[in-house]
N, C-alpha and C. Protein backbone atom coordinates (compact mmCIF):
# COMPACT_ATOMS: atom_id res chain seq x y z
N UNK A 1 69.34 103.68 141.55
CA UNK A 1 69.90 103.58 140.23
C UNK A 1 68.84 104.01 139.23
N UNK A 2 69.25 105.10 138.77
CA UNK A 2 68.03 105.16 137.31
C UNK A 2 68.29 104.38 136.41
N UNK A 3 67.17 104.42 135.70
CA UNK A 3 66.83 104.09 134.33
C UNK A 3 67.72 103.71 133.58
N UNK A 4 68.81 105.13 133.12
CA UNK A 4 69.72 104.44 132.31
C UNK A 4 70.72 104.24 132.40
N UNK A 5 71.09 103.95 134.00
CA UNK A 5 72.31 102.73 134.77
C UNK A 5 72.10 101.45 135.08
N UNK A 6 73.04 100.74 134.46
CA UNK A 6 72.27 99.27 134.93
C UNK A 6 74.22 98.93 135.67
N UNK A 7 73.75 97.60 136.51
CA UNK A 7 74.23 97.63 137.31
C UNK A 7 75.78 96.89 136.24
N UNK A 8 76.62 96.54 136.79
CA UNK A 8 77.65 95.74 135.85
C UNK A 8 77.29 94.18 135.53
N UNK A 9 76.54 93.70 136.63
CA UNK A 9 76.03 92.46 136.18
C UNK A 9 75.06 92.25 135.21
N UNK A 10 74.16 93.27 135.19
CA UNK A 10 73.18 93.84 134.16
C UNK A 10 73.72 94.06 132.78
N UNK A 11 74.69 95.04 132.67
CA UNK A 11 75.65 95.38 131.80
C UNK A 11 76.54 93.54 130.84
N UNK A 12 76.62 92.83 131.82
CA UNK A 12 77.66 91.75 131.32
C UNK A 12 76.43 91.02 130.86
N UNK A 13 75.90 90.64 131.65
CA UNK A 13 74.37 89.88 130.69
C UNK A 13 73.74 90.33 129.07
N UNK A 14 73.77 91.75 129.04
CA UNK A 14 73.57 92.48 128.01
C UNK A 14 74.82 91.75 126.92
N UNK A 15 76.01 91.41 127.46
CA UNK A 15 77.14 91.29 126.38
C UNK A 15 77.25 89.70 126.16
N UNK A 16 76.58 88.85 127.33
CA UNK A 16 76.53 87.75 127.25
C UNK A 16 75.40 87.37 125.90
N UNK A 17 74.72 88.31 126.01
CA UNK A 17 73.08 87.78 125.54
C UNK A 17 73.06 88.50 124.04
N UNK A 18 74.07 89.35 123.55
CA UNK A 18 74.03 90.12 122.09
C UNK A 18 74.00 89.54 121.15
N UNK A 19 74.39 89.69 120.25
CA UNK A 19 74.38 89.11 118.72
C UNK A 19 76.04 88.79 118.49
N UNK A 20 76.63 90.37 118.65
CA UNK A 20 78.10 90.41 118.60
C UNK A 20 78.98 89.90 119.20
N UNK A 21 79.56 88.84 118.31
CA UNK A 21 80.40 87.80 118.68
C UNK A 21 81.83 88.28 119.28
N UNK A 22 81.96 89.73 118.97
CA UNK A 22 83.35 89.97 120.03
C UNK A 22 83.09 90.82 121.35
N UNK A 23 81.67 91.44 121.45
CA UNK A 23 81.25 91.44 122.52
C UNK A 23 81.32 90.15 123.97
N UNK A 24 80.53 89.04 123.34
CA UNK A 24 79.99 88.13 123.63
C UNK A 24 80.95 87.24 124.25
N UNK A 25 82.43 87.12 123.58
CA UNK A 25 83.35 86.75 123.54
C UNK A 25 84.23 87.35 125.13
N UNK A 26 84.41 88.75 125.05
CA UNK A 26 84.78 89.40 125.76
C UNK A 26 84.60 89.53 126.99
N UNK A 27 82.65 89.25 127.17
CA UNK A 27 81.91 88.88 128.30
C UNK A 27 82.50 87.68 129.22
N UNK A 28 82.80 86.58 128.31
CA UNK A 28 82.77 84.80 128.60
C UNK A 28 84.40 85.73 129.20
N UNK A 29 85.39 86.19 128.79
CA UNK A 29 86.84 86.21 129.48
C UNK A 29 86.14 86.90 130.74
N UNK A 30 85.62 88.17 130.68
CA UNK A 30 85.33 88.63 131.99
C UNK A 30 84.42 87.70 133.18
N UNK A 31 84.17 86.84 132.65
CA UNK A 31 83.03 85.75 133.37
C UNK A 31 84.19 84.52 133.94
N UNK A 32 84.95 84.11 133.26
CA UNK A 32 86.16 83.42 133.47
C UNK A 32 86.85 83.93 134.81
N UNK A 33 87.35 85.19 134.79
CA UNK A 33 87.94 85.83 135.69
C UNK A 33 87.37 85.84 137.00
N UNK A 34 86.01 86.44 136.61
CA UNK A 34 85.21 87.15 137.74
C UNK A 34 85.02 85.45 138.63
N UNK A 35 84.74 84.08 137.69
CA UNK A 35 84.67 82.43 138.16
C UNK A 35 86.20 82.10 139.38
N UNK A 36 87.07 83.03 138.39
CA UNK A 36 88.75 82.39 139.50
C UNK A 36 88.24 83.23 140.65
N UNK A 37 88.42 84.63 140.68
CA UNK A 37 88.73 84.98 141.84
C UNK A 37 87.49 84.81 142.57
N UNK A 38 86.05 84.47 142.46
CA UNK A 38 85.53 84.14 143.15
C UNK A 38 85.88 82.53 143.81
N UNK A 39 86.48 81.42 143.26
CA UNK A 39 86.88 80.36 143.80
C UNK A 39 88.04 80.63 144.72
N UNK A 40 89.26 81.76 144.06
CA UNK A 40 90.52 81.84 145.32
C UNK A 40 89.79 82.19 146.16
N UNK A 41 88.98 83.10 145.90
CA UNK A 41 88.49 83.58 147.57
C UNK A 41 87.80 82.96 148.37
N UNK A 42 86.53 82.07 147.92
CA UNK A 42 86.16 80.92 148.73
C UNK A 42 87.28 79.87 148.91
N UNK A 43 87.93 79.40 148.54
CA UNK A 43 89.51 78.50 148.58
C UNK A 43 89.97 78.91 149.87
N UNK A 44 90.22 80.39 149.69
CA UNK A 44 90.99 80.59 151.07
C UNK A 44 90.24 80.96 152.36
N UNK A 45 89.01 81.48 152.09
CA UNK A 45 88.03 81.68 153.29
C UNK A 45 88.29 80.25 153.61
N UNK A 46 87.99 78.85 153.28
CA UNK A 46 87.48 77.44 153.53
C UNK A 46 88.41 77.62 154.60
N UNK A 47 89.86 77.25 153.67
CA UNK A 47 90.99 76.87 153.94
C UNK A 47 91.16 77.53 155.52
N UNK A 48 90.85 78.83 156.09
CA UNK A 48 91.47 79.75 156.79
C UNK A 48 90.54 79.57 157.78
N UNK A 49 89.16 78.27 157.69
CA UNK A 49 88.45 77.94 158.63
C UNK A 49 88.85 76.66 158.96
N UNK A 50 89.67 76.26 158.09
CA UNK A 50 90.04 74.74 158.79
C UNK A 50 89.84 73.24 157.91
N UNK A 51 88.94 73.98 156.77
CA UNK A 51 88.69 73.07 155.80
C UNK A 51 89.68 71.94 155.61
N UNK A 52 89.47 70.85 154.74
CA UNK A 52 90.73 69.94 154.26
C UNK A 52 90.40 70.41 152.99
N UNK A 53 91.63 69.98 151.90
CA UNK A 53 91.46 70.11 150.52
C UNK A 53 90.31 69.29 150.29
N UNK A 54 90.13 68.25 150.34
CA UNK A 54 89.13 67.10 150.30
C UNK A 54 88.08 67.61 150.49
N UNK A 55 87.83 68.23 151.12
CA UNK A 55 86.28 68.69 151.62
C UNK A 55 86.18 69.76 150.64
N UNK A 56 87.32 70.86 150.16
CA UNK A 56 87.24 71.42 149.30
C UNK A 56 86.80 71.24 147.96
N UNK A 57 87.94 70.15 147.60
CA UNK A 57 87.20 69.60 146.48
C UNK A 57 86.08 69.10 146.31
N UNK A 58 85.72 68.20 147.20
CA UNK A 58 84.17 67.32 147.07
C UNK A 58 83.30 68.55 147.01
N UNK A 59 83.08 70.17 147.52
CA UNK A 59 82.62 71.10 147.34
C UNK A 59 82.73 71.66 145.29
N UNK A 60 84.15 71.36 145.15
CA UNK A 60 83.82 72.22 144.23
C UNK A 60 83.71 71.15 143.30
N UNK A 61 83.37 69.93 143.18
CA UNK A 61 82.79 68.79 142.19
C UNK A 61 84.71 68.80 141.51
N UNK A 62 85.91 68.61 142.36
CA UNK A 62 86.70 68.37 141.65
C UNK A 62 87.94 67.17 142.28
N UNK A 63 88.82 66.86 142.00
CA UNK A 63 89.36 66.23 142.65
C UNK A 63 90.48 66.92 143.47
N UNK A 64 90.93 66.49 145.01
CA UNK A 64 91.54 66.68 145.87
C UNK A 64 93.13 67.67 145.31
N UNK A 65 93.82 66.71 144.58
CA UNK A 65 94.79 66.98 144.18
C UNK A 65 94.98 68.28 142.56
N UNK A 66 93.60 68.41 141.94
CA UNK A 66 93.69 69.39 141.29
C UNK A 66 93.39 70.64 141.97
N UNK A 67 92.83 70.74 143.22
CA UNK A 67 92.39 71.74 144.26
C UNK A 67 93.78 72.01 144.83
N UNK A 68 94.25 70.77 145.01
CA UNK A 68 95.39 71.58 145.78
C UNK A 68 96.51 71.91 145.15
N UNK A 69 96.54 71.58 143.69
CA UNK A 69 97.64 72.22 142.64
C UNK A 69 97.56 73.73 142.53
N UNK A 70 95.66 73.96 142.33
CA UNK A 70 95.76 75.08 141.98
C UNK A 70 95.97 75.89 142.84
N UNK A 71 95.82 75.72 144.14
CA UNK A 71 95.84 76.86 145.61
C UNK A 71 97.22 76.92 146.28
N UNK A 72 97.10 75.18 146.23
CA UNK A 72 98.06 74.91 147.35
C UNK A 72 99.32 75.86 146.97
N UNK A 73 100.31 75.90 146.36
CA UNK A 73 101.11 76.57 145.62
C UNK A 73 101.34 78.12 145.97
N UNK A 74 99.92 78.41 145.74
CA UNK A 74 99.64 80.25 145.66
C UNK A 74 99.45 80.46 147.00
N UNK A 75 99.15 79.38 147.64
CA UNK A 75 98.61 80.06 149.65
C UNK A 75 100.16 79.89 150.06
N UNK A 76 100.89 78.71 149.86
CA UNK A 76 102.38 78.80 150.50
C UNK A 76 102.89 80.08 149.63
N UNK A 77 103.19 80.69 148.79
CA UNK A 77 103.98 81.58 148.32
C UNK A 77 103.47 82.71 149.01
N UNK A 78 102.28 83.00 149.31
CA UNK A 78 101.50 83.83 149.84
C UNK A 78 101.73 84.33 151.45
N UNK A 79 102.37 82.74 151.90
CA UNK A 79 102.03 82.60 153.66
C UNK A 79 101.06 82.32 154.11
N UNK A 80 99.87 81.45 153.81
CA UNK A 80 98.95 81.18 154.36
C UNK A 80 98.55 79.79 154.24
N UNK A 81 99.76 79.08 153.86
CA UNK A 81 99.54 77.68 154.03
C UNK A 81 100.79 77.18 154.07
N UNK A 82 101.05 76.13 155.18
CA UNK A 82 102.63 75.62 155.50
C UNK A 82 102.99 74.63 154.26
């Protein structure tokens, strides 16, 4: 990578860290996003090893039943949870 490519994480830090508040702003939604789908996807890796919600949650510092509102739902519509 040269000089004057920086990587996208590089890039979002830059927008995290500016002055400009609709930059900055814009960053925190893309940081939001980039937070979900990194949790569905650990959610369902867990899940697809055998995990319990419980163990899930106690992982993600939340409770059982808000873990499994938010997944449970989307893995049955999905097919990957009975």
């Amino acid at each position: 990578m040269g000089a004057s490519e920086e990587s996208p994480a590089a890039d979002l830090v830059g927008q995290v860290t500016g002055k400009d508040p609709a930059v900055g702003l814009g960053a925190v939604v893309a940081l939001r996003r980039l937070l979900e789908e990194l949790e569905r996807l650990h959610v369902d890796s867990a899940r697809d090893q055998g995990w319990t919600w419980q163990r899930i949650a106690t992982a993600l510092q939340v409770s059982r039943q808000s873990v499994h509102e938010k997944h449970g739902t989307r893995r049955k519509a999905t097919g990957k949870e009975n």
